[in-house]
Protein backbone atom coordinates (compact mmCIF):
# COMPACT_ATOMS: atom_id res chain seq x y z
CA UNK A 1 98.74 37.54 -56.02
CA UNK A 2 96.77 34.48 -55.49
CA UNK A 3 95.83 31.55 -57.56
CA UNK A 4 92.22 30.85 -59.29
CA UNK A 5 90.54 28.80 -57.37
CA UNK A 6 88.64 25.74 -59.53
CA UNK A 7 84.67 26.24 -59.97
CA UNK A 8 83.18 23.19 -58.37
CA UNK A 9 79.79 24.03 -60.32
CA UNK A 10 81.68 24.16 -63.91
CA UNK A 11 80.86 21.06 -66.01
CA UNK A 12 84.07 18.28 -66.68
CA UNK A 13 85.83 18.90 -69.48
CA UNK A 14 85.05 16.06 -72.39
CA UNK A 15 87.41 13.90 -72.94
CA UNK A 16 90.15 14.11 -75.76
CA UNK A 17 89.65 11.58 -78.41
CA UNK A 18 88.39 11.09 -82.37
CA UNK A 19 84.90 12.19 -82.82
CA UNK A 20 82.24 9.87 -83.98
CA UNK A 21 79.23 10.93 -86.22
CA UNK A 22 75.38 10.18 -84.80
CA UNK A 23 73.96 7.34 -86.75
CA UNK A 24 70.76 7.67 -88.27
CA UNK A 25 67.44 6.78 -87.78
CA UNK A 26 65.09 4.69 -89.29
CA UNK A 27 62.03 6.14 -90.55
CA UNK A 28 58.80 4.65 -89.12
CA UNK A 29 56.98 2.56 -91.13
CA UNK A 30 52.87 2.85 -92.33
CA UNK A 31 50.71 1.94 -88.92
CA UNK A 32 48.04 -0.92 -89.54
CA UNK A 33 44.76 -0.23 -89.82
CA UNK A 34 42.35 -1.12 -86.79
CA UNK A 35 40.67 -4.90 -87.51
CA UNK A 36 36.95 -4.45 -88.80
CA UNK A 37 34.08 -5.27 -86.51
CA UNK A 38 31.14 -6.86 -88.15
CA UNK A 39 27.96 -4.75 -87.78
CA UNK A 40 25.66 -5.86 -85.43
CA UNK A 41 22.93 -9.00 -86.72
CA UNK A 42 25.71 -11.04 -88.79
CA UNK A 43 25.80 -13.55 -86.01
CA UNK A 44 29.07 -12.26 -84.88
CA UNK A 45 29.18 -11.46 -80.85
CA UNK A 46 30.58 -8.39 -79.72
CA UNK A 47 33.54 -8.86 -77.81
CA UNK A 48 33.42 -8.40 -74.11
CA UNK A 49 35.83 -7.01 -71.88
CA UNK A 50 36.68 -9.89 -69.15
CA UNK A 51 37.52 -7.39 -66.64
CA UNK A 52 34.20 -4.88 -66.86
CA UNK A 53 31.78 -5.16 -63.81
CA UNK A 54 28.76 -6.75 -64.33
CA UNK A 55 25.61 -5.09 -65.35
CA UNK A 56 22.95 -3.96 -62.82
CA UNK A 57 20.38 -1.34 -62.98
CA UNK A 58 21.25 2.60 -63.52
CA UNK A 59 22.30 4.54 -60.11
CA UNK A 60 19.58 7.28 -59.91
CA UNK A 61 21.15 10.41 -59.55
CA UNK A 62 22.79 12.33 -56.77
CA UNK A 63 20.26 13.36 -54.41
CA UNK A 64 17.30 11.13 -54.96
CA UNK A 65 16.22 8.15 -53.73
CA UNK A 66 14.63 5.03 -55.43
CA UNK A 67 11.09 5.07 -55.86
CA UNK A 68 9.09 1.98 -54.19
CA UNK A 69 8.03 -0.01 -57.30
CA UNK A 70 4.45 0.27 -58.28
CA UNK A 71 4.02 3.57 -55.54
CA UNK A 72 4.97 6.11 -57.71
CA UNK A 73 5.87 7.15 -61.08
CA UNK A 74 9.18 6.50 -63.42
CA UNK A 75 11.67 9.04 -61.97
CA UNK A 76 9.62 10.23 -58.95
CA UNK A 77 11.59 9.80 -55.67
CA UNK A 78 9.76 8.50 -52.28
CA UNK A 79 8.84 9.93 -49.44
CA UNK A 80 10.34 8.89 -46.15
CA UNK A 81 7.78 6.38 -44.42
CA UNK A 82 5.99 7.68 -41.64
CA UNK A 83 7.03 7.76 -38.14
CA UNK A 84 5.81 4.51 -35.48
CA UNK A 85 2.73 6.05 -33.78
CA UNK A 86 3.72 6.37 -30.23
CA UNK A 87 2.68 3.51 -27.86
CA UNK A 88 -0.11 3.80 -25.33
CA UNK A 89 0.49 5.15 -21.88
CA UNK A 90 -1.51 2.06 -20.23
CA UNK A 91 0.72 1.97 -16.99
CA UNK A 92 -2.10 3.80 -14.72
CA UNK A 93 -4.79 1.40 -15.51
CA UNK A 94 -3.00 -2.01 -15.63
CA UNK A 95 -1.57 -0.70 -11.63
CA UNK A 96 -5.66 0.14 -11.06
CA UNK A 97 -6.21 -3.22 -11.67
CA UNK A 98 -3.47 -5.03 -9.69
CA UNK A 99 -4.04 -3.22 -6.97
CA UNK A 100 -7.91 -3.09 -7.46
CA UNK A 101 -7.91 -7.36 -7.58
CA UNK A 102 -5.61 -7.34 -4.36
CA UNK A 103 -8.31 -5.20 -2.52
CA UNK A 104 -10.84 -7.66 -3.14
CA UNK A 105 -9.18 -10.82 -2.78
CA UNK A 106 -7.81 -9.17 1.26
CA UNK A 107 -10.98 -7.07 2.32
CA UNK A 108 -13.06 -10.03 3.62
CA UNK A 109 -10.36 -11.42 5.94
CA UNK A 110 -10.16 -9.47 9.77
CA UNK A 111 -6.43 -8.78 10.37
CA UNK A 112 -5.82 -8.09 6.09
CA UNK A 113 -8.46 -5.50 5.65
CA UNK A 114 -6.33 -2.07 6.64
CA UNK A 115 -4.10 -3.25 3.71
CA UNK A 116 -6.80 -4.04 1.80
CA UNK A 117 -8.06 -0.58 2.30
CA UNK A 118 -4.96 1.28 1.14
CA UNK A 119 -4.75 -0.98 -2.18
CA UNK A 120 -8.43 -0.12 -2.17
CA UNK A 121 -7.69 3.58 -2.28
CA UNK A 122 -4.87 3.55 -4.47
CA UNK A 123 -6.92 1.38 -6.69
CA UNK A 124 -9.20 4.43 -7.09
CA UNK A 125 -6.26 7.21 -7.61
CA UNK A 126 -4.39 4.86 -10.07
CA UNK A 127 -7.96 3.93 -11.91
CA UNK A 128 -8.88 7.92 -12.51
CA UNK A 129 -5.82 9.11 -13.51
CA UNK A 130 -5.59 5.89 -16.41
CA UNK A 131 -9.54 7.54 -17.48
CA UNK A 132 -7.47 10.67 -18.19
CA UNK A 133 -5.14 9.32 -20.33
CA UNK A 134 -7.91 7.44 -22.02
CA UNK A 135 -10.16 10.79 -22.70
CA UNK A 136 -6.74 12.84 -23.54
CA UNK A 137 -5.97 10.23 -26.41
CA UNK A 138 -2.57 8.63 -24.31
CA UNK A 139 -4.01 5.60 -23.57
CA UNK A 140 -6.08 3.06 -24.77
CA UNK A 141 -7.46 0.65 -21.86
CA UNK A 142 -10.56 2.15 -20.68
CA UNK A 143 -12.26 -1.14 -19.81
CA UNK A 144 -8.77 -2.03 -17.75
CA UNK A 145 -8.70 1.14 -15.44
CA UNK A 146 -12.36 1.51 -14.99
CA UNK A 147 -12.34 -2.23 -13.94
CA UNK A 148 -9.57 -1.63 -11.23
CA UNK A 149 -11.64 1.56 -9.96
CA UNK A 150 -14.72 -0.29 -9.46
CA UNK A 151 -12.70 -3.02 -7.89
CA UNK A 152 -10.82 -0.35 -5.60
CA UNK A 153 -13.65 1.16 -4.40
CA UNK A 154 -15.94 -1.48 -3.29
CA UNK A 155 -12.75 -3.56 -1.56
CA UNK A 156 -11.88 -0.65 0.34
CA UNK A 157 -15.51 -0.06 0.93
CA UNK A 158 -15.50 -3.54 2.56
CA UNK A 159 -12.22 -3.05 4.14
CA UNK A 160 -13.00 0.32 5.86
CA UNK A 161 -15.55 -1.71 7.43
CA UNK A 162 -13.62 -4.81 8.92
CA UNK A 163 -10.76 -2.26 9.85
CA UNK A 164 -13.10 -0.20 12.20
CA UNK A 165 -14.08 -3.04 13.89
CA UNK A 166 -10.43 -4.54 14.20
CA UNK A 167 -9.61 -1.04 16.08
CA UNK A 168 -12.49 -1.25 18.04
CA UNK A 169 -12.52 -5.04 19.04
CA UNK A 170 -9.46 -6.82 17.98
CA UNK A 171 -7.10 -4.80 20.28
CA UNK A 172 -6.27 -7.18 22.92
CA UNK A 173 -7.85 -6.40 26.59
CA UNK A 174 -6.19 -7.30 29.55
CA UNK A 175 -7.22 -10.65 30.85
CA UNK A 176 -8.69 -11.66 34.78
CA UNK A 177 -5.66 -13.33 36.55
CA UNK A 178 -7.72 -15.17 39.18
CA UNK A 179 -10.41 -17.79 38.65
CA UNK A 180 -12.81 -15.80 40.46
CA UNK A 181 -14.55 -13.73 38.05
CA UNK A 182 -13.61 -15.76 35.03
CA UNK A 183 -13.77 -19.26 35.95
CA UNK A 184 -16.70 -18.75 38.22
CA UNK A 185 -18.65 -15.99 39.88
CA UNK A 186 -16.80 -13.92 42.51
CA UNK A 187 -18.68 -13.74 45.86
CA UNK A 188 -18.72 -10.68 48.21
CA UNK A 189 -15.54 -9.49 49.30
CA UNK A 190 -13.64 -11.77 46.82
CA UNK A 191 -10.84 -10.09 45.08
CA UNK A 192 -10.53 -10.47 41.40
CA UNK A 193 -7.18 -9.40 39.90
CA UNK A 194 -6.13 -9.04 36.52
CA UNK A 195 -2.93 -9.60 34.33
CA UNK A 196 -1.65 -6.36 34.99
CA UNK A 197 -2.13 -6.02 38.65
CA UNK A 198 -5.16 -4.16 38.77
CA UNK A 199 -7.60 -5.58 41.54
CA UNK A 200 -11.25 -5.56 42.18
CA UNK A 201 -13.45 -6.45 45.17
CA UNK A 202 -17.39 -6.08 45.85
CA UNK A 203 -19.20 -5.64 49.25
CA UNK A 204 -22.30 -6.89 50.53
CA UNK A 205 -24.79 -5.35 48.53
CA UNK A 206 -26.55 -3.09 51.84
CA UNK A 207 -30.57 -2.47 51.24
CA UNK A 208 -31.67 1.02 51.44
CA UNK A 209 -35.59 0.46 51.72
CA UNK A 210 -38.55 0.61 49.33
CA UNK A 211 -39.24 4.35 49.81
CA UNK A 212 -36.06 5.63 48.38
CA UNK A 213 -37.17 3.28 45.07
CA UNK A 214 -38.46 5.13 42.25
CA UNK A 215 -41.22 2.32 40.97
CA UNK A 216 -43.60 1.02 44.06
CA UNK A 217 -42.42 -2.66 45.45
CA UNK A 218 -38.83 -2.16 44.33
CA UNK A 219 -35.86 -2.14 46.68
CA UNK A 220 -33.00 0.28 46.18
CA UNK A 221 -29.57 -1.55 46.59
CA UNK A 222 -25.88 0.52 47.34
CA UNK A 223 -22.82 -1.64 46.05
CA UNK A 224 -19.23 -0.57 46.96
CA UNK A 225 -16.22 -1.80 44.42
CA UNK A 226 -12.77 -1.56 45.74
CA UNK A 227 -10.38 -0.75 42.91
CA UNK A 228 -6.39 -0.99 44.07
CA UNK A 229 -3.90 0.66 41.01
CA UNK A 230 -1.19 -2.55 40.93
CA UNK A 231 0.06 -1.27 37.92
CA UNK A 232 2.98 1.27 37.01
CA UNK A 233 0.75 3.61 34.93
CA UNK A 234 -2.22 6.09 35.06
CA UNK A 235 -5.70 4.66 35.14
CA UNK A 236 -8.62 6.40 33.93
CA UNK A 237 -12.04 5.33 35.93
CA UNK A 238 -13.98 7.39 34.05
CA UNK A 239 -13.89 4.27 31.22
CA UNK A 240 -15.26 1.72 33.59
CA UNK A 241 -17.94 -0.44 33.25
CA UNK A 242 -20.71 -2.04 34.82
CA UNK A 243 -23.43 -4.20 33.91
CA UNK A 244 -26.40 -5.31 36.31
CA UNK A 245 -28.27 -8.52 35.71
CA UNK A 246 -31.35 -9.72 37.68
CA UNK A 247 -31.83 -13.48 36.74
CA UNK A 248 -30.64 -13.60 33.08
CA UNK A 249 -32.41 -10.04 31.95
CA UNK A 250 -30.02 -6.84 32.31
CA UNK A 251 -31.23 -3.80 33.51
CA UNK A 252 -31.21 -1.01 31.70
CA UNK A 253 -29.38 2.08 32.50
CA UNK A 254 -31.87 4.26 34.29
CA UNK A 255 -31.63 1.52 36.84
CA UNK A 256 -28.13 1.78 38.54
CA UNK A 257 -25.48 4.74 38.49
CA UNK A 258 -22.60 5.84 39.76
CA UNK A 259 -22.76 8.26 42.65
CA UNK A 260 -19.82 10.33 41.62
CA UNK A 261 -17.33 9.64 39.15
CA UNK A 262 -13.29 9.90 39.31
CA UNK A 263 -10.99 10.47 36.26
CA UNK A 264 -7.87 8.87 36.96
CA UNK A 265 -6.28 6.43 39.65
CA UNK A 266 -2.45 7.10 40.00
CA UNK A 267 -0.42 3.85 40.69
CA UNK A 268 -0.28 2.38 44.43
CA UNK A 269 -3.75 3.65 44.88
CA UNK A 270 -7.52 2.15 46.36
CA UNK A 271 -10.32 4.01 45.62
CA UNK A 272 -13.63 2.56 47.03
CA UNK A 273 -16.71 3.22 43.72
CA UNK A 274 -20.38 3.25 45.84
CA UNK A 275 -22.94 2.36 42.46
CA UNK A 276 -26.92 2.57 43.35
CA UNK A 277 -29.26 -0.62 41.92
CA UNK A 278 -32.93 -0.48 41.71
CA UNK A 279 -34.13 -4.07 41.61
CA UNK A 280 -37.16 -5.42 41.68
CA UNK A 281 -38.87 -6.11 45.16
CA UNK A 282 -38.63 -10.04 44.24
CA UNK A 283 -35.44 -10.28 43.96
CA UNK A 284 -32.96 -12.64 44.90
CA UNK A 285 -30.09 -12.90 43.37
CA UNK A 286 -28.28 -9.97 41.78
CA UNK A 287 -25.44 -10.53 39.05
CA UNK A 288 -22.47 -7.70 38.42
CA UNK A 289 -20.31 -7.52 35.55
CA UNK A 290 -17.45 -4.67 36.27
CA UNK A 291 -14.24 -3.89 34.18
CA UNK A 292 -12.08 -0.83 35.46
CA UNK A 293 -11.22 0.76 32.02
CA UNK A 294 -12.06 -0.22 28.00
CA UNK A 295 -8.64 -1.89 28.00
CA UNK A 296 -9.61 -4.80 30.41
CA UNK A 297 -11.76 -7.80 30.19
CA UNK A 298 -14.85 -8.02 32.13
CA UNK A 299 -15.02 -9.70 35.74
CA UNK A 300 -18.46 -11.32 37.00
CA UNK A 301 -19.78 -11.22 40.63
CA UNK A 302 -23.03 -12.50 42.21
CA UNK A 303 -24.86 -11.48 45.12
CA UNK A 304 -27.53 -13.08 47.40
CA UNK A 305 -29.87 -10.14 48.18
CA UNK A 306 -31.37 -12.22 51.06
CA UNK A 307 -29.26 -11.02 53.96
CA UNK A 308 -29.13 -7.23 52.78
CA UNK A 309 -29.72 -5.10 55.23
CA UNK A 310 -30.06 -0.91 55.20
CA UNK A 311 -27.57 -0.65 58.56
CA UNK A 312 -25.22 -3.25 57.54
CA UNK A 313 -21.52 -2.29 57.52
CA UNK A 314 -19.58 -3.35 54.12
CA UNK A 315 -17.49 -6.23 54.48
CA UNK A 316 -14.03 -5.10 52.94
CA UNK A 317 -12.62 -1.89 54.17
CA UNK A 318 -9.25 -0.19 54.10
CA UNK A 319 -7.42 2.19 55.95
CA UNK A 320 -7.11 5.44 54.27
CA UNK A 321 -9.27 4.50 51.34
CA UNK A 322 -10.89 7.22 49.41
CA UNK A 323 -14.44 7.20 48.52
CA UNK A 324 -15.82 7.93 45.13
């Protein structure tokens, strides 16, 4: 048999000792009445509480908003304000413009005018695409694009011009080498050679007689060129030139030709060119101007017709030459 083991949860025994009656308790006594307040109008100020807020206007309820003053009634909440009208899509006509001022300030100078002429155009595609905005209510600078139209068109009007003739005559031709044919006249058999190696000679000119002349008392002439290829690259003879002068009046065209013509001349080569002047009976001195494509500068020759004779041999010949 075991022993009882002690509750640890049981409450201590009290202690042994004499007991002590409770003492009693007073009694409350009567509660004061609250002091008086003075009514209101006896000159006596309410008290105020030194730690209340200070006064301001009423907060209008939850979930309205305070009216602007003098907009709307007592109690009537406002509306939100309207939204910022969008701005105006003016890009197309300001560029119209720009580009429309540079076209007219660059068409009237010779090497500016191809840029001239695509400001000029772009002036115009810029300048009718700002009118649609305008018309479609996105825009707002009507005067603006329709200036830098105008502008567009008539500089690259202008500058269509002066760029036509920059292709045609402002490429750079090559120049005559030797002083004969620039610095003076060349004489018969007198080469004249160019810058890039090309070289050109003229014969006697030989008389064929009055009766193979097409107007009575004029004298039919036969002038050989000699043409020699110095270069490295293709030459087209077909783009040659050749101008006849009797005195200081040209001949017109119906007066001299070509007897055959040749398309090309392949580096290292001579060709001999026969050409066919009808000249007046009187006359005496006969003046050639001969390039041998577009790309080259003219050369000048003159010719005393004097000596011509019809069975005269040329005066410049060369073995294995080919006749044209």
């Amino acid at each position: 048999m075991t022993a009882e083991q002690p509750n640890p949860f049981r409450a201590p025994a009290a202690a042994a000792g004499p007991y002590t009656p409770a003492q009693p308790v007073a009694a409350p006594g009567p509660v004061p009445p609250p002091p008086s307040v003075p009514p209101a109008g006896h000159g006596v100020p309410p008290q105020q509480n030194p730690y209340a807020p200070p006064a301001g206007p009423p907060f209008p309820p939850p979930g309205t908003r305070q009216a602007y003053p003098g907009a709307h009634g007592p109690g009537v909440p406002a509306p939100w304000p309207p939204p910022p009208p969008p701005r105006p899509a003016n890009g197309f006509g300001v560029t119209a413009l720009v580009l429309g001022f540079i076209a007219a300030a660059c068409c009237w100078t010779y090497y500016g005018s191809p840029a001239a002429l695509v400001c000029g155009v772009l002036a115009v595609v810029f300048g009718r695409l700002g009118l649609r905005r305008v018309v479609s209510g996105r825009a707002d600078n009507r005067g603006i694009a329709l200036g830098g139209l105008w502008a567009g068109a008539g500089g690259g009007a202008v500058a269509l011009v002066l760029s036509v003739l920059l292709v045609i005559y402002g490429v750079p031709r090559v120049q005559v080498e030797t002083e004969a044919g620039a610095a003076y006249l060349a004489g018969p058999a007198e080469t004249v050679t160019f810058d890039d190696g090309m070289a050109v000679s003229f014969g006697t000119p030989r008389n064929q007689g009055a009766d193979t002349a097409a107007e009575p008392g004029d004298a039919t002439y036969e002038i050989t060129a000699t043409v020699a290829n110095g270069t490295d690259h293709l030459v087209e003879l077909d783009d040659d030139g050749i101008n006849v002068l009797v005195g200081d009046n040209e001949l017109p065209d119906q007066y001299y030709y070509r007897e055959a013509a040749r398309e090309d001349l392949a580096p290292g080569q001579t060709v001999r060119v026969r050409f066919m002047i009808e000249v007046p009976g009187e006359t005496v001195v006969l003046g050639v101007d001969y390039r041998p494509s577009d790309d080259h500068e003219w050369a000048y020759w003159e010719f005393d017709l004097d000596g011509g004779d019809r069975s005269g041999t040329d005066d410049q010949g060369t073995d294995g030459d080919l006749d044209v």
